[in-house]
N, C-alpha and C. Protein backbone atom coordinates (compact mmCIF):
# COMPACT_ATOMS: atom_id res chain seq x y z
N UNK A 1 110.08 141.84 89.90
CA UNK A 1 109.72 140.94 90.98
C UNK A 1 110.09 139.51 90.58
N UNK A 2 110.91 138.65 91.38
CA UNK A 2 111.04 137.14 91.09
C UNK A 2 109.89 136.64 91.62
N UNK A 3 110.07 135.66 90.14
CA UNK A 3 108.60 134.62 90.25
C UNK A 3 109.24 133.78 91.59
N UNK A 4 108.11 133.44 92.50
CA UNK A 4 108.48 132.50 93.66
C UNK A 4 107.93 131.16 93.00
N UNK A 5 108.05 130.39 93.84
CA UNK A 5 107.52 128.68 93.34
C UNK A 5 106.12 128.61 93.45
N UNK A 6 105.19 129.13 94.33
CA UNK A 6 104.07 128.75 94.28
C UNK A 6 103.21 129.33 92.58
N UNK A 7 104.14 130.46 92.29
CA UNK A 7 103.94 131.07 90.87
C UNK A 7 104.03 130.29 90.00
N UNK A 8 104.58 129.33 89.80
CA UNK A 8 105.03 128.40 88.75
C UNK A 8 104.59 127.37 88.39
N UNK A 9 103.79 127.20 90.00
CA UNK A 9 102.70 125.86 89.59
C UNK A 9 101.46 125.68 88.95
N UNK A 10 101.57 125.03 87.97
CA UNK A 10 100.62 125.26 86.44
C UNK A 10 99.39 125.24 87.07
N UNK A 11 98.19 125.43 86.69
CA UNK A 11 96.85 124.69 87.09
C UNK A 11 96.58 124.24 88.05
N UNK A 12 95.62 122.85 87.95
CA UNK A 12 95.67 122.63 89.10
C UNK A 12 96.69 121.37 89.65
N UNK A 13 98.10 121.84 89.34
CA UNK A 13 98.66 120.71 90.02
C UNK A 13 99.18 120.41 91.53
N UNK A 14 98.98 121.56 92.42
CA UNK A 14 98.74 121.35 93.44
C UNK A 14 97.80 120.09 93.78
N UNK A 15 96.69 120.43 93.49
CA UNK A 15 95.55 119.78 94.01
C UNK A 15 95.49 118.64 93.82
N UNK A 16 96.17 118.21 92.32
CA UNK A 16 96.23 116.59 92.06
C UNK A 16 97.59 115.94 92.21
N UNK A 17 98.40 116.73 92.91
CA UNK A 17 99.40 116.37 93.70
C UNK A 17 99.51 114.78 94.57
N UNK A 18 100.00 114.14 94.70
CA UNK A 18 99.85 113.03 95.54
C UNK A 18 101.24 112.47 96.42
N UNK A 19 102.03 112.99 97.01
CA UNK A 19 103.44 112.49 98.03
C UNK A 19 103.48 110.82 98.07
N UNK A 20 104.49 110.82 97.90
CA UNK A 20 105.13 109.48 98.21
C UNK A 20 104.41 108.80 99.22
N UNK A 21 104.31 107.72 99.65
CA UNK A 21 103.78 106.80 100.47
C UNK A 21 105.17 106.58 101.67
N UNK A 22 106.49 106.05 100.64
CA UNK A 22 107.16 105.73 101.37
C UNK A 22 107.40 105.17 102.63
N UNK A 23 108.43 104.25 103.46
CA UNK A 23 107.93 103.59 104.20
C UNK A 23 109.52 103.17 105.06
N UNK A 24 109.10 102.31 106.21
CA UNK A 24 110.58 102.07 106.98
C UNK A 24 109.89 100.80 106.60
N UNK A 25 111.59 99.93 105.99
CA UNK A 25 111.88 98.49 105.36
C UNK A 25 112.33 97.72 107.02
N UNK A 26 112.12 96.60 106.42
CA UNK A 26 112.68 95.80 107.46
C UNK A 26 113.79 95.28 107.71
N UNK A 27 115.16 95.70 107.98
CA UNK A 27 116.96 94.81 107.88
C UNK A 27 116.03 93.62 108.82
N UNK A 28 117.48 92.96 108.12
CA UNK A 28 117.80 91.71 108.84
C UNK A 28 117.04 91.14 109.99
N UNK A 29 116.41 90.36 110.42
CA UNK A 29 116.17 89.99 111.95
C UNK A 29 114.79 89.45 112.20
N UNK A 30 114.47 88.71 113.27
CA UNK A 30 113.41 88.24 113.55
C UNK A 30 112.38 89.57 114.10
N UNK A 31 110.83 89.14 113.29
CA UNK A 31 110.27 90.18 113.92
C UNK A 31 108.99 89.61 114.47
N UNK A 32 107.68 89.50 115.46
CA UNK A 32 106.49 89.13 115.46
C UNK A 32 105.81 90.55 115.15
N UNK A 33 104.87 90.12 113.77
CA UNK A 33 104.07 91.10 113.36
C UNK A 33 102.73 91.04 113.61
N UNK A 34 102.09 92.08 113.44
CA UNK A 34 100.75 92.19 113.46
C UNK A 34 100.14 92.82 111.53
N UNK A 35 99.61 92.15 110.91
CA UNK A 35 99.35 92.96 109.68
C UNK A 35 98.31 93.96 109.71
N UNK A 36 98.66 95.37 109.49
CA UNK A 36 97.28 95.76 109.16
C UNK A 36 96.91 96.31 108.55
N UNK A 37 97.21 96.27 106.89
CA UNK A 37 96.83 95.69 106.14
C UNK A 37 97.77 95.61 104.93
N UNK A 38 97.01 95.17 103.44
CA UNK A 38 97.78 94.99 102.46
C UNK A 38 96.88 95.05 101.12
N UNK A 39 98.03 96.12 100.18
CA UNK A 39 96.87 96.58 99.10
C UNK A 39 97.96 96.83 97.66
N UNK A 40 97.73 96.94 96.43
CA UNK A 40 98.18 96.81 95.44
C UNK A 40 98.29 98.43 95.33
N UNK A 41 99.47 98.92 94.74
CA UNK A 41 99.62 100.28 94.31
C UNK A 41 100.07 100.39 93.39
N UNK A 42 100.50 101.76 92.42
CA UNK A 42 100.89 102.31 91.22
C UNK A 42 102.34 102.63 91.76
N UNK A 43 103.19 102.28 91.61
CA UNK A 43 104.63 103.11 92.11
C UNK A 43 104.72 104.43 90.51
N UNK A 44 105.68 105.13 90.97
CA UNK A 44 105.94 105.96 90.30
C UNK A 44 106.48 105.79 88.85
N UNK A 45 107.38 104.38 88.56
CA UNK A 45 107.00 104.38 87.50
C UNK A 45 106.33 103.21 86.61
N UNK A 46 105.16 103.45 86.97
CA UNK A 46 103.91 102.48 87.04
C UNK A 46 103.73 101.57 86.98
N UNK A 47 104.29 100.63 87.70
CA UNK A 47 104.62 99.45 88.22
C UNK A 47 103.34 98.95 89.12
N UNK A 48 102.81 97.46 89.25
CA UNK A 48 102.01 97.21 89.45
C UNK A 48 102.92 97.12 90.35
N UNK A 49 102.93 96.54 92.20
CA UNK A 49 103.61 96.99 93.75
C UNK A 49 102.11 95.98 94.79
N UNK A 50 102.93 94.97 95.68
CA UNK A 50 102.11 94.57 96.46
C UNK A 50 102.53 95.00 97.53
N UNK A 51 102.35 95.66 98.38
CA UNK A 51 102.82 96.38 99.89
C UNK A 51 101.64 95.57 101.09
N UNK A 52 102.85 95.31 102.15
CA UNK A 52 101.63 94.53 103.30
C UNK A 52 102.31 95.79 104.53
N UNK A 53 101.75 96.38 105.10
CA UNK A 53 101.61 97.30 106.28
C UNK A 53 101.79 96.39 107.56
N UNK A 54 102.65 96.81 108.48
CA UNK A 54 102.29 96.15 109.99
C UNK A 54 102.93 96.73 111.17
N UNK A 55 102.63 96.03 112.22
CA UNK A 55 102.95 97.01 113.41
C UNK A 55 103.51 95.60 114.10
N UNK A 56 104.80 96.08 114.71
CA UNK A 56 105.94 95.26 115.31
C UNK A 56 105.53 95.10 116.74
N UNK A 57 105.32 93.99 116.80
CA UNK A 57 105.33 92.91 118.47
C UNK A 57 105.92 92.99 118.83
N UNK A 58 107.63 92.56 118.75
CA UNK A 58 108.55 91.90 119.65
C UNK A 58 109.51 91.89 118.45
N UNK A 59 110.41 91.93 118.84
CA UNK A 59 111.97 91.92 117.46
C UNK A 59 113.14 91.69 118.27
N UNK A 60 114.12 91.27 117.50
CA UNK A 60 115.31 91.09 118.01
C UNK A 60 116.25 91.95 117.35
N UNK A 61 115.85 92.87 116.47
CA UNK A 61 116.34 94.22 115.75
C UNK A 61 117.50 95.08 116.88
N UNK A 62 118.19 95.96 116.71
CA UNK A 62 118.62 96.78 117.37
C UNK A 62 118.37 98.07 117.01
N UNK A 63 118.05 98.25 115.51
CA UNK A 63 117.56 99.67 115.13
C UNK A 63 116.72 100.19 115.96
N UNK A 64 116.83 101.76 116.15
CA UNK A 64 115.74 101.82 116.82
C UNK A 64 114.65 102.77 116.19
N UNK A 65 114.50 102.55 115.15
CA UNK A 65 113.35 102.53 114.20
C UNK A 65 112.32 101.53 113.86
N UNK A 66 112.97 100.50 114.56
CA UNK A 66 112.76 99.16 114.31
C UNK A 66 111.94 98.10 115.23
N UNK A 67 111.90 99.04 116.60
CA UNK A 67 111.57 98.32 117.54
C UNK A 67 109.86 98.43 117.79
N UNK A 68 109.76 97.98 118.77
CA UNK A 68 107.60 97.70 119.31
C UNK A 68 107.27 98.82 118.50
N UNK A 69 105.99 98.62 117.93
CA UNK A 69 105.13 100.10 117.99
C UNK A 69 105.69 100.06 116.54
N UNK A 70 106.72 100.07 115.78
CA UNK A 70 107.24 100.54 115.19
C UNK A 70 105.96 100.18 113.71
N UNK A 71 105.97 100.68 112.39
CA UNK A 71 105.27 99.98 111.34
C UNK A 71 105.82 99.82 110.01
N UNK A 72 106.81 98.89 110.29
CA UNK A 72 107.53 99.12 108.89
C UNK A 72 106.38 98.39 107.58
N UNK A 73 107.09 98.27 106.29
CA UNK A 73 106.25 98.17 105.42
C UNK A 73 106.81 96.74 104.48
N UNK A 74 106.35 95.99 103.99
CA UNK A 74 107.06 95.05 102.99
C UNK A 74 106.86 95.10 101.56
N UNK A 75 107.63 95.33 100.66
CA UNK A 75 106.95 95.92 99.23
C UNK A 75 107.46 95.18 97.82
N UNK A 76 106.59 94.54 97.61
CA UNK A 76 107.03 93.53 96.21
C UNK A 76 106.95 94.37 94.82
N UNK A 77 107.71 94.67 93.89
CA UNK A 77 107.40 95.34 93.00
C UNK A 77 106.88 94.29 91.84
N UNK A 78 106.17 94.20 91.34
CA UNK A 78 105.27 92.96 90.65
C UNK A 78 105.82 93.01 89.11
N UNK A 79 106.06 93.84 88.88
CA UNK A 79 106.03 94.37 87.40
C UNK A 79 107.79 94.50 86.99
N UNK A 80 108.61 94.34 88.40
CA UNK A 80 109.94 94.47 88.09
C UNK A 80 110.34 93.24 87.51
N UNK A 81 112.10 93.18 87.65
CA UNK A 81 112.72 92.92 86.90
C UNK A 81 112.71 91.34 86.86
N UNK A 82 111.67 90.66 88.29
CA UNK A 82 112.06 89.55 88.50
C UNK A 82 110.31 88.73 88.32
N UNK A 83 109.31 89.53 88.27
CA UNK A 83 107.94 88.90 88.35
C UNK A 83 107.28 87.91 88.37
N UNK A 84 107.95 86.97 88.13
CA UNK A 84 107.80 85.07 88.15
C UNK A 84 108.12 85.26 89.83
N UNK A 85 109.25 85.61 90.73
CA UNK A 85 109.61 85.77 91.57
C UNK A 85 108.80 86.81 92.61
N UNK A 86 108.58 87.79 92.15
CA UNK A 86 108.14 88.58 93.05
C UNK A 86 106.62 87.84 93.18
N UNK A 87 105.59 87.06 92.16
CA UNK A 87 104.78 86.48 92.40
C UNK A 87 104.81 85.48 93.31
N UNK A 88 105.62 84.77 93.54
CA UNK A 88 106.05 83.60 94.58
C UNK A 88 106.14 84.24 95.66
N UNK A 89 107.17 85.49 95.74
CA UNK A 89 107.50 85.69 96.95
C UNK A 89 105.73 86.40 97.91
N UNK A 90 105.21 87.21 97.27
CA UNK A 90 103.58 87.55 97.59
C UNK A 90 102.79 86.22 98.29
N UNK A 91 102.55 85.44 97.30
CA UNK A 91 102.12 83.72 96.91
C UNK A 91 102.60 83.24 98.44
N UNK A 92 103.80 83.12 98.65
CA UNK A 92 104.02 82.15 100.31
C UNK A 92 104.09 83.33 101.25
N UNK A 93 103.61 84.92 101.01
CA UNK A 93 103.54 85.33 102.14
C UNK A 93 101.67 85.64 102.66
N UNK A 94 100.79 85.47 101.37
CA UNK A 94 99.78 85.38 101.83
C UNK A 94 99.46 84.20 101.75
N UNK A 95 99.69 82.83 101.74
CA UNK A 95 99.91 81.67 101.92
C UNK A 95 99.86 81.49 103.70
N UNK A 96 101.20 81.94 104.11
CA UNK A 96 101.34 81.98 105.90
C UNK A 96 100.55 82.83 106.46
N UNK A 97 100.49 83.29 105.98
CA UNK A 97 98.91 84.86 106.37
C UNK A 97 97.99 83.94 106.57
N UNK A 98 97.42 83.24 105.65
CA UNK A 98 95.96 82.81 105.71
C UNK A 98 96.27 81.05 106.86
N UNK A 99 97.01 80.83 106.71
CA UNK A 99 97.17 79.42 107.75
C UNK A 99 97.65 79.79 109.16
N UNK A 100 98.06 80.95 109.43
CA UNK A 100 98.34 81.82 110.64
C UNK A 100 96.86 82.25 111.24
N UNK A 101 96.11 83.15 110.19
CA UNK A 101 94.69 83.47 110.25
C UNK A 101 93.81 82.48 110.67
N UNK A 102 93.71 81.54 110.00
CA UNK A 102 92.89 80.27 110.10
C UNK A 102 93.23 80.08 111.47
N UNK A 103 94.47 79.56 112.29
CA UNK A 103 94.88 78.92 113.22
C UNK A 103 95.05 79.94 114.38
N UNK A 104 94.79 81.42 115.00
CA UNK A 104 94.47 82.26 115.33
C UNK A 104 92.84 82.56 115.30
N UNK A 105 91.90 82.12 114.77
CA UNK A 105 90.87 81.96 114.56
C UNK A 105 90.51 80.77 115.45
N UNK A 106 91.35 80.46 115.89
CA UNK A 106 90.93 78.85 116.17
C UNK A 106 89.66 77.84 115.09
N UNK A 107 90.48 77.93 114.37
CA UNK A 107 89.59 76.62 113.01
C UNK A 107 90.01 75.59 114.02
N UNK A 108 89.12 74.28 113.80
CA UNK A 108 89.60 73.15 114.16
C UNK A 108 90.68 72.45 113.16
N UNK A 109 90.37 73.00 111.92
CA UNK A 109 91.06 72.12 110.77
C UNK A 109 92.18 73.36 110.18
N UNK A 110 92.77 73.81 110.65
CA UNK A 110 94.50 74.37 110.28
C UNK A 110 94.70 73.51 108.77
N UNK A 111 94.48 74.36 107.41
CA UNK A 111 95.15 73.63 106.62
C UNK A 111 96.45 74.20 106.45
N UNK A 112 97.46 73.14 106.26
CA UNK A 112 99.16 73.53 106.05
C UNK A 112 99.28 74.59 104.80
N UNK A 113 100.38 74.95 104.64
CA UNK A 113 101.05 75.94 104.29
C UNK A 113 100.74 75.10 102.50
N UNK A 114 100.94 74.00 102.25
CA UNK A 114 101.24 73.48 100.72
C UNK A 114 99.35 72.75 101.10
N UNK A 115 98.40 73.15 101.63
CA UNK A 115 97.24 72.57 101.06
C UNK A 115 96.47 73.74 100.61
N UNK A 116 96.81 75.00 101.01
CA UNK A 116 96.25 76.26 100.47
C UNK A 116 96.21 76.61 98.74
N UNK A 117 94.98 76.79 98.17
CA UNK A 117 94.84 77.07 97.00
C UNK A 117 94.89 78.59 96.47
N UNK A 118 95.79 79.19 96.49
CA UNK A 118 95.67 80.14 95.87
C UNK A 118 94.86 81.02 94.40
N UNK A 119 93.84 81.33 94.49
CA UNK A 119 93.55 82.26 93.65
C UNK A 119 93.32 83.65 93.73
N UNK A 120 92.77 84.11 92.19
CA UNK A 120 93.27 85.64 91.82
C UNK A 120 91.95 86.61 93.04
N UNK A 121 91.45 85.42 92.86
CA UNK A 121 89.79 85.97 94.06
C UNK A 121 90.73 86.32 95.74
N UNK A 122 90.98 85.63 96.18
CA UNK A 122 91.78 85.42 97.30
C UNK A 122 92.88 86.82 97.40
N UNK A 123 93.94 86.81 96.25
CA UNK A 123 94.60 88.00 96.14
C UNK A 123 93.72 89.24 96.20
N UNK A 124 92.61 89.60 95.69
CA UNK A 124 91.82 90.61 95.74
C UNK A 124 91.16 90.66 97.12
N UNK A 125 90.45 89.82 97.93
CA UNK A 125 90.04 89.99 99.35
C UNK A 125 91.27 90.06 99.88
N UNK A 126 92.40 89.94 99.97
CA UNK A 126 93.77 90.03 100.56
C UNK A 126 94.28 91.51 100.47
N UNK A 127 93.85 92.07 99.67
CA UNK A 127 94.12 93.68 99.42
C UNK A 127 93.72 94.79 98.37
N UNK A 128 92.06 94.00 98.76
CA UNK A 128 91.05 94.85 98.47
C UNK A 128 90.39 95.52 99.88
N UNK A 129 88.65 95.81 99.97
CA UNK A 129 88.28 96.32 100.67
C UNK A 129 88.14 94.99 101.88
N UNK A 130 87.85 93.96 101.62
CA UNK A 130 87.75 92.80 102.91
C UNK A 130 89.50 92.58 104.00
N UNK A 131 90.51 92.96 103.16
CA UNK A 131 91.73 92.96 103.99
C UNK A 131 91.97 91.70 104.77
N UNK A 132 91.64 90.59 104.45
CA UNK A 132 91.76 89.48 104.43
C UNK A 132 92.39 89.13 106.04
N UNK A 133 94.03 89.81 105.88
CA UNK A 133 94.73 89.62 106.34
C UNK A 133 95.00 90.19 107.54
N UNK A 134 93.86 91.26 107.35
CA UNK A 134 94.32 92.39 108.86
C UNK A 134 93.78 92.16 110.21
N UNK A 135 95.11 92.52 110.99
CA UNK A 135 94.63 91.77 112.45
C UNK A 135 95.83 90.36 112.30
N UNK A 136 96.07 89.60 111.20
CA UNK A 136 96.53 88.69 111.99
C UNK A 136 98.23 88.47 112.07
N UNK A 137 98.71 87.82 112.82
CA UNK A 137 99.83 87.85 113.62
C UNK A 137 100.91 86.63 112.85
N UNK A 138 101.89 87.29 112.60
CA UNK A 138 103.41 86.42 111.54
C UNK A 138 104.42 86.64 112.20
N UNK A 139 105.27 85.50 111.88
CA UNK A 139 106.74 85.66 112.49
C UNK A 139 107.65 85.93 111.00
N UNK A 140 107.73 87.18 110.64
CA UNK A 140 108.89 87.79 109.66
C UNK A 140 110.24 87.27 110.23
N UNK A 141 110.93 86.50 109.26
CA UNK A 141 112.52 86.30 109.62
C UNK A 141 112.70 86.79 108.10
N UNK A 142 113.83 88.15 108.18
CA UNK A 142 114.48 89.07 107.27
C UNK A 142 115.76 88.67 107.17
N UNK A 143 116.53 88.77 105.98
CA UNK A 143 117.79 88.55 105.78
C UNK A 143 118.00 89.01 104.38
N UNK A 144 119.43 89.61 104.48
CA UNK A 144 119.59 89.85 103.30
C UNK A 144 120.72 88.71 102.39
N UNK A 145 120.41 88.78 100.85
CA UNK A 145 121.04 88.04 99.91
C UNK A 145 121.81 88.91 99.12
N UNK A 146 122.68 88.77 98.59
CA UNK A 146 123.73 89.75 97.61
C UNK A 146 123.06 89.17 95.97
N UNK A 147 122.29 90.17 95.64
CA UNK A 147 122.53 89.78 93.99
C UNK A 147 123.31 89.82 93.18
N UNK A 148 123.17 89.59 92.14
CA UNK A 148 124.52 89.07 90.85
C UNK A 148 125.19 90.17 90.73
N UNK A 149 124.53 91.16 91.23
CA UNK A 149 125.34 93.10 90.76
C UNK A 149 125.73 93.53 92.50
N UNK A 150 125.66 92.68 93.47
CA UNK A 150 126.75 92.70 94.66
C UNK A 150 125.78 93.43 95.79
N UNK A 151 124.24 93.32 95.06
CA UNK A 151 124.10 94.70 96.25
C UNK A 151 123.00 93.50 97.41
N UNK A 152 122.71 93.90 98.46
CA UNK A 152 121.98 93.38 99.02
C UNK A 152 120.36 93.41 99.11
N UNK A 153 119.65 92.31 98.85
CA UNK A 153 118.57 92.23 98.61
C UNK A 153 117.60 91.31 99.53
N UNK A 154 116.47 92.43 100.26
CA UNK A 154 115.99 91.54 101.96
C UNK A 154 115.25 90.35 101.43
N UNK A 155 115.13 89.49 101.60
CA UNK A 155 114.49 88.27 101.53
C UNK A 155 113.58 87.66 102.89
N UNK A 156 112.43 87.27 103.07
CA UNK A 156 111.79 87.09 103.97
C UNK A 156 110.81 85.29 103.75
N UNK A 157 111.73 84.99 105.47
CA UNK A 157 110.86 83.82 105.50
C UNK A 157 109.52 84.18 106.52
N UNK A 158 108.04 83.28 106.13
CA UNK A 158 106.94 83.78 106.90
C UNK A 158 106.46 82.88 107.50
N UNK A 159 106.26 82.68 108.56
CA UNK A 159 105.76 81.90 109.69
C UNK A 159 104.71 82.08 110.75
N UNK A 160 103.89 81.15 111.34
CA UNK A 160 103.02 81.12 112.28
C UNK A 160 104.03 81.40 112.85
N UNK A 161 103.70 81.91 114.22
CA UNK A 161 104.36 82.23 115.80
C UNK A 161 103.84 81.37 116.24
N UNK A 162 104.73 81.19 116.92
CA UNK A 162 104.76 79.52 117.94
C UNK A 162 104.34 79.61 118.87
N UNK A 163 104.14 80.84 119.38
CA UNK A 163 103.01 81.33 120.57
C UNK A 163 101.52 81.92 120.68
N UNK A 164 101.10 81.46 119.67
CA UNK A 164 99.81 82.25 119.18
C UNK A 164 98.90 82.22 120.31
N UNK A 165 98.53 81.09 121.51
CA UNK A 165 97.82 81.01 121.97
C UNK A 165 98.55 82.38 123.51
N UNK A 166 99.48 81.83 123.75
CA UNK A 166 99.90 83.15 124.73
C UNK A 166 99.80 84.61 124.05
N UNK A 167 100.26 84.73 123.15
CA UNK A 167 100.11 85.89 121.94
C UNK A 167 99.04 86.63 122.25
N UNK A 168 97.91 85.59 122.13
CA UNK A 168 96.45 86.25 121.95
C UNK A 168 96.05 87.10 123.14
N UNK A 169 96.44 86.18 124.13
CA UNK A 169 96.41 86.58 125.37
C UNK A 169 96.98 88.31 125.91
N UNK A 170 97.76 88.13 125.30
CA UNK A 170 98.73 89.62 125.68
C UNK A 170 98.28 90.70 124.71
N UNK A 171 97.89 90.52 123.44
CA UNK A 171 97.93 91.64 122.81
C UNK A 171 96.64 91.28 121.57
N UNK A 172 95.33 92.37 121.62
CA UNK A 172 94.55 92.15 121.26
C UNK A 172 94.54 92.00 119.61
N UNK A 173 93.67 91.40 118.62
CA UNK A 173 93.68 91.55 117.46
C UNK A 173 92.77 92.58 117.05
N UNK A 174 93.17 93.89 115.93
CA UNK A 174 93.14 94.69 116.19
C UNK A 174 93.01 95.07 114.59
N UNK A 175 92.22 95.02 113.95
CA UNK A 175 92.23 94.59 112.08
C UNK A 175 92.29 96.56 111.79
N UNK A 176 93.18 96.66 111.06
CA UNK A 176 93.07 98.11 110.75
C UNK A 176 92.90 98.23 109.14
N UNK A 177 92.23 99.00 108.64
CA UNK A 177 91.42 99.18 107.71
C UNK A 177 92.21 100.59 107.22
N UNK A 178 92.93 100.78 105.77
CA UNK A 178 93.67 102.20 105.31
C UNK A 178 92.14 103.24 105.62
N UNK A 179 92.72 104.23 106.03
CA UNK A 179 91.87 105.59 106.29
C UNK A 179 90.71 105.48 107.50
N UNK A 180 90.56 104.13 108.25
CA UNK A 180 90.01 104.04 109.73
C UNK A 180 90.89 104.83 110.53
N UNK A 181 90.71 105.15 111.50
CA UNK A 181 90.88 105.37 112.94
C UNK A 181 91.68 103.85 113.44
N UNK A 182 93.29 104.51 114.02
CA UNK A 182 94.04 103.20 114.17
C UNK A 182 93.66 103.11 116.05
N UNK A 183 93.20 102.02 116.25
CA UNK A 183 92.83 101.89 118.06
C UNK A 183 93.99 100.93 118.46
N UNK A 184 94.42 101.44 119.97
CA UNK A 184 95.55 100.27 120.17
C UNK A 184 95.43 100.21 121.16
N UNK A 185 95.85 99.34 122.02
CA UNK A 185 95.40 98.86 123.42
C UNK A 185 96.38 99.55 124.61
């Protein structure tokens, strides 16, 4: 009798099995996002990984993977090859997160993008259990750069939407929490 595959699997490694997360990236292009949410992971080879989750507003994309509804993913590998960098790049995207948030909140006092203090406390409510960030609304502009080895690498500028107050109006804020029940209007 040939051994089949389920024969072969030792113990219990079924059970402590865990699948890829994996995710649709964002090409090139303007997008209005919604975040919901953003949390630190183990990549496979154990790499500390900041991933922010969201669900697409409005795009000027043509993919059509890419369009409304859609939830692509943004994923900093922390621990790679560039980490001074990949910290920055995290750094000004929960930076515009939280002055987007604030100003969507309607604060009276909007502090700018360079009066925000970043700390390690802040990174942890940002993508820990408080999710800092979820629910609120960014303008992703994607583009790619060619690195020194030719290949292309997405780069992202992050911005308030310039329509926040019509924004609000049209499409509810909607904070989603990993393993809640996703509600959409």
């Amino acid at each position: 009798m040939e051994l089949g595959y389920w024969d072969r699997v030792k113990g219990n490694a079924l059970n402590e099995a865990r699948g890829t997360q994996g995710g649709l990236y964002f090409k090139p292009g303007n997008y209005l996002v919604q975040v919901q949410y953003c949390k630190m992971i183990k990549t496979q080879q154990q790499h500390e990984a900041f991933v922010a989750e969201f669900k697409i507003v409005a795009t000027d994309q043509n993919d059509p993977n890419l369009q409304v509804g859609a939830e692509p993913s943004y994923f900093v590998d922390m621990d790679g090859k560039y980490p001074d960098l990949a910290l920055g790049n995290v750094a000004d995207f929960i930076r515009a997160g939280l002055v987007a948030a604030s100003h969507q909140a309607g604060d009276e006092a909007v502090p700018s993008v360079d009066d925000i203090e970043l700390t390690t406390d802040i990174g942890k409510a940002v993508t820990g259990e408080e999710n800092l960030l979820a629910g609120t609304f960014l303008h992703a502009y994607a583009f790619n750069k060619p690195t020194r080895e030719g290949k292309d690498f997405t780069r992202f500028r992050w911005r308030i939407p310039e329509s926040t107050v019509s924004l609000m109006s049209v499409v509810p804020v909607v904070p989603v929490v990993p393993g809640a029940p996703v509600v959409t209007a």
